[in-house]
C-alpha atoms as a PDB file:
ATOM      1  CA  UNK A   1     -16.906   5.533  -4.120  1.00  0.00           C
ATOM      2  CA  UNK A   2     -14.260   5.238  -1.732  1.00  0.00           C
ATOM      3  CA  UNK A   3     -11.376   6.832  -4.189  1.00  0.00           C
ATOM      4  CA  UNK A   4     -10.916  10.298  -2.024  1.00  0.00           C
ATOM      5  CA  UNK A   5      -9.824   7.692   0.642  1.00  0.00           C
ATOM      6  CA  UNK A   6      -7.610   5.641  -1.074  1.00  0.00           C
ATOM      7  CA  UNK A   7      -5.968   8.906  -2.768  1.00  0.00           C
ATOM      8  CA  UNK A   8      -5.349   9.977   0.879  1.00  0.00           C
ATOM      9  CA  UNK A   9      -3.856   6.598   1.712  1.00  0.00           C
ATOM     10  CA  UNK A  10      -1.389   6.383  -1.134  1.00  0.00           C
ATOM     11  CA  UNK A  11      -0.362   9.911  -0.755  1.00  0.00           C
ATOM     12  CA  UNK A  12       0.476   8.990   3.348  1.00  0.00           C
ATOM     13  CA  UNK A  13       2.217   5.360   2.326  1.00  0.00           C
ATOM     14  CA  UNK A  14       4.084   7.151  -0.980  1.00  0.00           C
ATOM     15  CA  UNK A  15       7.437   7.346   1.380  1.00  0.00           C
ATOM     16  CA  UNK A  16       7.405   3.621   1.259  1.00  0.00           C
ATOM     17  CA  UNK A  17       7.883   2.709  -2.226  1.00  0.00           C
ATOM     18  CA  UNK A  18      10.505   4.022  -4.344  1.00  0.00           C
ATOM     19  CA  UNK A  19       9.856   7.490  -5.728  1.00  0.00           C
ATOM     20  CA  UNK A  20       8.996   6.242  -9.571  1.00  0.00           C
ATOM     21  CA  UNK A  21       6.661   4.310  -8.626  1.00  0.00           C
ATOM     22  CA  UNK A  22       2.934   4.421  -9.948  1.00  0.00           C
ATOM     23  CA  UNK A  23      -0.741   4.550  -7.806  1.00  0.00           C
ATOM     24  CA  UNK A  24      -3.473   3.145  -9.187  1.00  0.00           C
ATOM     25  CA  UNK A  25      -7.143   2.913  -7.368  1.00  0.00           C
ATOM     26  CA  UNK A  26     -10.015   0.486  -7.796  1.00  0.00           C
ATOM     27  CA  UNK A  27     -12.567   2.120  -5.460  1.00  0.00           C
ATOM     28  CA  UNK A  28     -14.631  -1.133  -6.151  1.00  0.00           C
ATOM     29  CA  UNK A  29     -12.221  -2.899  -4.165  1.00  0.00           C
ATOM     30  CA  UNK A  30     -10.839  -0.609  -1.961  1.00  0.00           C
ATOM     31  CA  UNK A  31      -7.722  -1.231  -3.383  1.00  0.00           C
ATOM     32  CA  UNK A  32      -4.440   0.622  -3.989  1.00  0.00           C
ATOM     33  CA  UNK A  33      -2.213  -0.941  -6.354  1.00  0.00           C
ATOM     34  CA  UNK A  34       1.767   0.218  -6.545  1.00  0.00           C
ATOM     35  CA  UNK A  35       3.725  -0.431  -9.231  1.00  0.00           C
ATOM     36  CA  UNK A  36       7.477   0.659 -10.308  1.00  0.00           C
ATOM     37  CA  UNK A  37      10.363  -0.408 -11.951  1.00  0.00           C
ATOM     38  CA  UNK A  38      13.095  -1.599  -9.605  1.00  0.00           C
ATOM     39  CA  UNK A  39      16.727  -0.351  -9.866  1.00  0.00           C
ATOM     40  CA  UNK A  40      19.788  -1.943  -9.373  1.00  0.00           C
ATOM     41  CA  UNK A  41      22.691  -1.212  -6.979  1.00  0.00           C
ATOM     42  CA  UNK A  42      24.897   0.161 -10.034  1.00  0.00           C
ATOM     43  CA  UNK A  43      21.685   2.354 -11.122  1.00  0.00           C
ATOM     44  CA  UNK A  44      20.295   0.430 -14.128  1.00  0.00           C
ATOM     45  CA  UNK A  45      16.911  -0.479 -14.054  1.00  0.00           C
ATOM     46  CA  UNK A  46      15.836  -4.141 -14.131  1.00  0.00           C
ATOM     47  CA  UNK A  47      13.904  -5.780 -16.284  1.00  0.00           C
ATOM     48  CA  UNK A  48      10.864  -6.943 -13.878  1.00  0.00           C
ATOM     49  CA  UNK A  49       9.055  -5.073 -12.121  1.00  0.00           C
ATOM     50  CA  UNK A  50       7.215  -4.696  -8.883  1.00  0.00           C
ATOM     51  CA  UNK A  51       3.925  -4.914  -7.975  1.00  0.00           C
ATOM     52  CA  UNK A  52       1.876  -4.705  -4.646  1.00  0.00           C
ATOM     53  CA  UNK A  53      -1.629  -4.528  -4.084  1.00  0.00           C
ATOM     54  CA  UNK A  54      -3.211  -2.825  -1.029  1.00  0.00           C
ATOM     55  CA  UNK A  55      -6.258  -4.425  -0.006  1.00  0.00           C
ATOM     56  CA  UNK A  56      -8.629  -2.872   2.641  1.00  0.00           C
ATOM     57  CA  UNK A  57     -11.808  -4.449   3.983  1.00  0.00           C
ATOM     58  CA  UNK A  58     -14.971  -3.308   3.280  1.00  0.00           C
ATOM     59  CA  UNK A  59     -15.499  -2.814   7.281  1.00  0.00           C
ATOM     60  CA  UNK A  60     -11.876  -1.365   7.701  1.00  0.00           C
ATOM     61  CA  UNK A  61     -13.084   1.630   5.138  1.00  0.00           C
ATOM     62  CA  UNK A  62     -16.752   1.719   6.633  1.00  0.00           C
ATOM     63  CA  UNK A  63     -15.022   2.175   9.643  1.00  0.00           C
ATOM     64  CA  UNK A  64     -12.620   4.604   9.138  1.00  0.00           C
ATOM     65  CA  UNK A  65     -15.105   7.142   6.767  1.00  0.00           C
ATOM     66  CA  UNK A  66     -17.402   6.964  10.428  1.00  0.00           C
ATOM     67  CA  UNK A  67     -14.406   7.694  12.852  1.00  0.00           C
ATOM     68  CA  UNK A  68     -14.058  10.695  14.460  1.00  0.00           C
ATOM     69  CA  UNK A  69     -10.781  12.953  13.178  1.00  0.00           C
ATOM     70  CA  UNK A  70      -8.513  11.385  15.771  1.00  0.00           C
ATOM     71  CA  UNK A  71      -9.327   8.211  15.615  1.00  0.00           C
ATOM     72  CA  UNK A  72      -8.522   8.497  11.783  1.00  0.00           C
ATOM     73  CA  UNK A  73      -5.202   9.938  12.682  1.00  0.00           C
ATOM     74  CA  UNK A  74      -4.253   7.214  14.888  1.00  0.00           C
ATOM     75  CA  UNK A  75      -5.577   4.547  11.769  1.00  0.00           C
ATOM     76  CA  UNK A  76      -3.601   6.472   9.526  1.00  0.00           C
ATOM     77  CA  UNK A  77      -0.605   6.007  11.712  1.00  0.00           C
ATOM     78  CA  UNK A  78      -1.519   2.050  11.934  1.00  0.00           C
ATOM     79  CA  UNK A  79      -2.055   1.823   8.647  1.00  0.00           C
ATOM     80  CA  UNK A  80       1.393   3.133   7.470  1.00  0.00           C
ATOM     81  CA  UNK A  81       2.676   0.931  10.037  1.00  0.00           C
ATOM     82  CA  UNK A  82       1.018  -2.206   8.892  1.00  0.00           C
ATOM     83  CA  UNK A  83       2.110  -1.946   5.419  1.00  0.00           C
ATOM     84  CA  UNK A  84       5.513  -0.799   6.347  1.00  0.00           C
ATOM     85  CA  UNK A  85       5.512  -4.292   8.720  1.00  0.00           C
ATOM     86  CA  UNK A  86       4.678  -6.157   5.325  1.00  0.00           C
ATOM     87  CA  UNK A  87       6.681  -4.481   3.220  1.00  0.00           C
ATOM     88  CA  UNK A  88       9.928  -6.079   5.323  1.00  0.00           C
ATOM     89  CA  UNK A  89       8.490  -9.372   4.596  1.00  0.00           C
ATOM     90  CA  UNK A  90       8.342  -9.322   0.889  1.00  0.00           C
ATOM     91  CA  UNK A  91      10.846 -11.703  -0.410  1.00  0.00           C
ATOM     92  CA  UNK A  92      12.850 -10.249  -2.190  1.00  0.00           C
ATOM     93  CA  UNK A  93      13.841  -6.357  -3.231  1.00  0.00           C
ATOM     94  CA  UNK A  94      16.325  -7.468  -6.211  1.00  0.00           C
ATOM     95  CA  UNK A  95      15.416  -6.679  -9.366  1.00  0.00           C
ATOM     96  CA  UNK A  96      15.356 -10.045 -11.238  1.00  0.00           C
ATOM     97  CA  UNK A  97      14.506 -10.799 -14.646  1.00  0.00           C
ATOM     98  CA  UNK A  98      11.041 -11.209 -15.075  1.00  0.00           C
ATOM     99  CA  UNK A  99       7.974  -9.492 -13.515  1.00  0.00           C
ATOM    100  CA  UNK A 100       7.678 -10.793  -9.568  1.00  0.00           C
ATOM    101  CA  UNK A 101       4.534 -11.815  -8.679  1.00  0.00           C
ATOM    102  CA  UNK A 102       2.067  -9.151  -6.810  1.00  0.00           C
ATOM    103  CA  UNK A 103       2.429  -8.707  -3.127  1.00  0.00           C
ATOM    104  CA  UNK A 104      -0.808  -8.468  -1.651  1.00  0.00           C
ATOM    105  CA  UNK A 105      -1.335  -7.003   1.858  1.00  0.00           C
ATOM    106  CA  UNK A 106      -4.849  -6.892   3.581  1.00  0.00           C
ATOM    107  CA  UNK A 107      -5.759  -4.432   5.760  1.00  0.00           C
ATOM    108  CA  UNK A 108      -8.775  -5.331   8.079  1.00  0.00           C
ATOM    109  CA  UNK A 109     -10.287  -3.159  10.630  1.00  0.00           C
ATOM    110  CA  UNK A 110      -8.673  -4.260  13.561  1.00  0.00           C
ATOM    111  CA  UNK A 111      -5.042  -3.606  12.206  1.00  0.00           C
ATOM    112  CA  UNK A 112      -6.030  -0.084  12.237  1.00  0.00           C
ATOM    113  CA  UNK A 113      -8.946   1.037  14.205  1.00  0.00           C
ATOM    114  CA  UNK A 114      -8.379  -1.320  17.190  1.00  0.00           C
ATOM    115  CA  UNK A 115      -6.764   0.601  20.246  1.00  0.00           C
END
């Protein structure tokens, strides 16, 4: 079970996403899904919500549980960096009127144990 990982991993990409919204793990996947409920620019919530899945490779995890502590640090850093890269990208941040579709980011081993 990879879950102390991913637990790790939400807690350092948490300043990303809005501060209601919800972590959920499937250790079978190695995935981290975010959820919330997104809020307008007068305050009211919207009716959709968000969704983005966190993928990371089987490799990428493998990986990182055999680094040594500062090469984790560094993939931690990477890692916040890569999402935060494909965050920017997602098409839209308005709240709209039905549930958007879920954004899906990979993660692979060279996006954050490469040097």
């Amino acid at each position: 079970m990879h879950q102390p990982t991913l637990v790790k991993w939400a807690d350092l990409l948490g300043p990303l996403f809005p501060s209601c919204a919800e972590f959920a793990f499937t250790p079978q996947l190695n995935q981290i899904s975010v959820r919330w409920q997104p809020v307008s620019h007068l305050g009211q919530s919207g009716s959709g919500k968000r969704s983005v899945a966190i993928f990371i490779a089987p490799n990428a995890m493998k990986d990182y549980r055999n680094a040594q502590d500062g090469q984790r640090a560094r993939a931690d850093r990477k890692l916040f960096a890569h999402v935060h890269s494909n965050l920017k990208r997602q098409p839209s941040i308005l709240p709209t009127q039905r549930d958007e579709p879920e954004f899906r980011i990979v993660v692979a081993s060279v996006d954050i144990l490469s040097r």
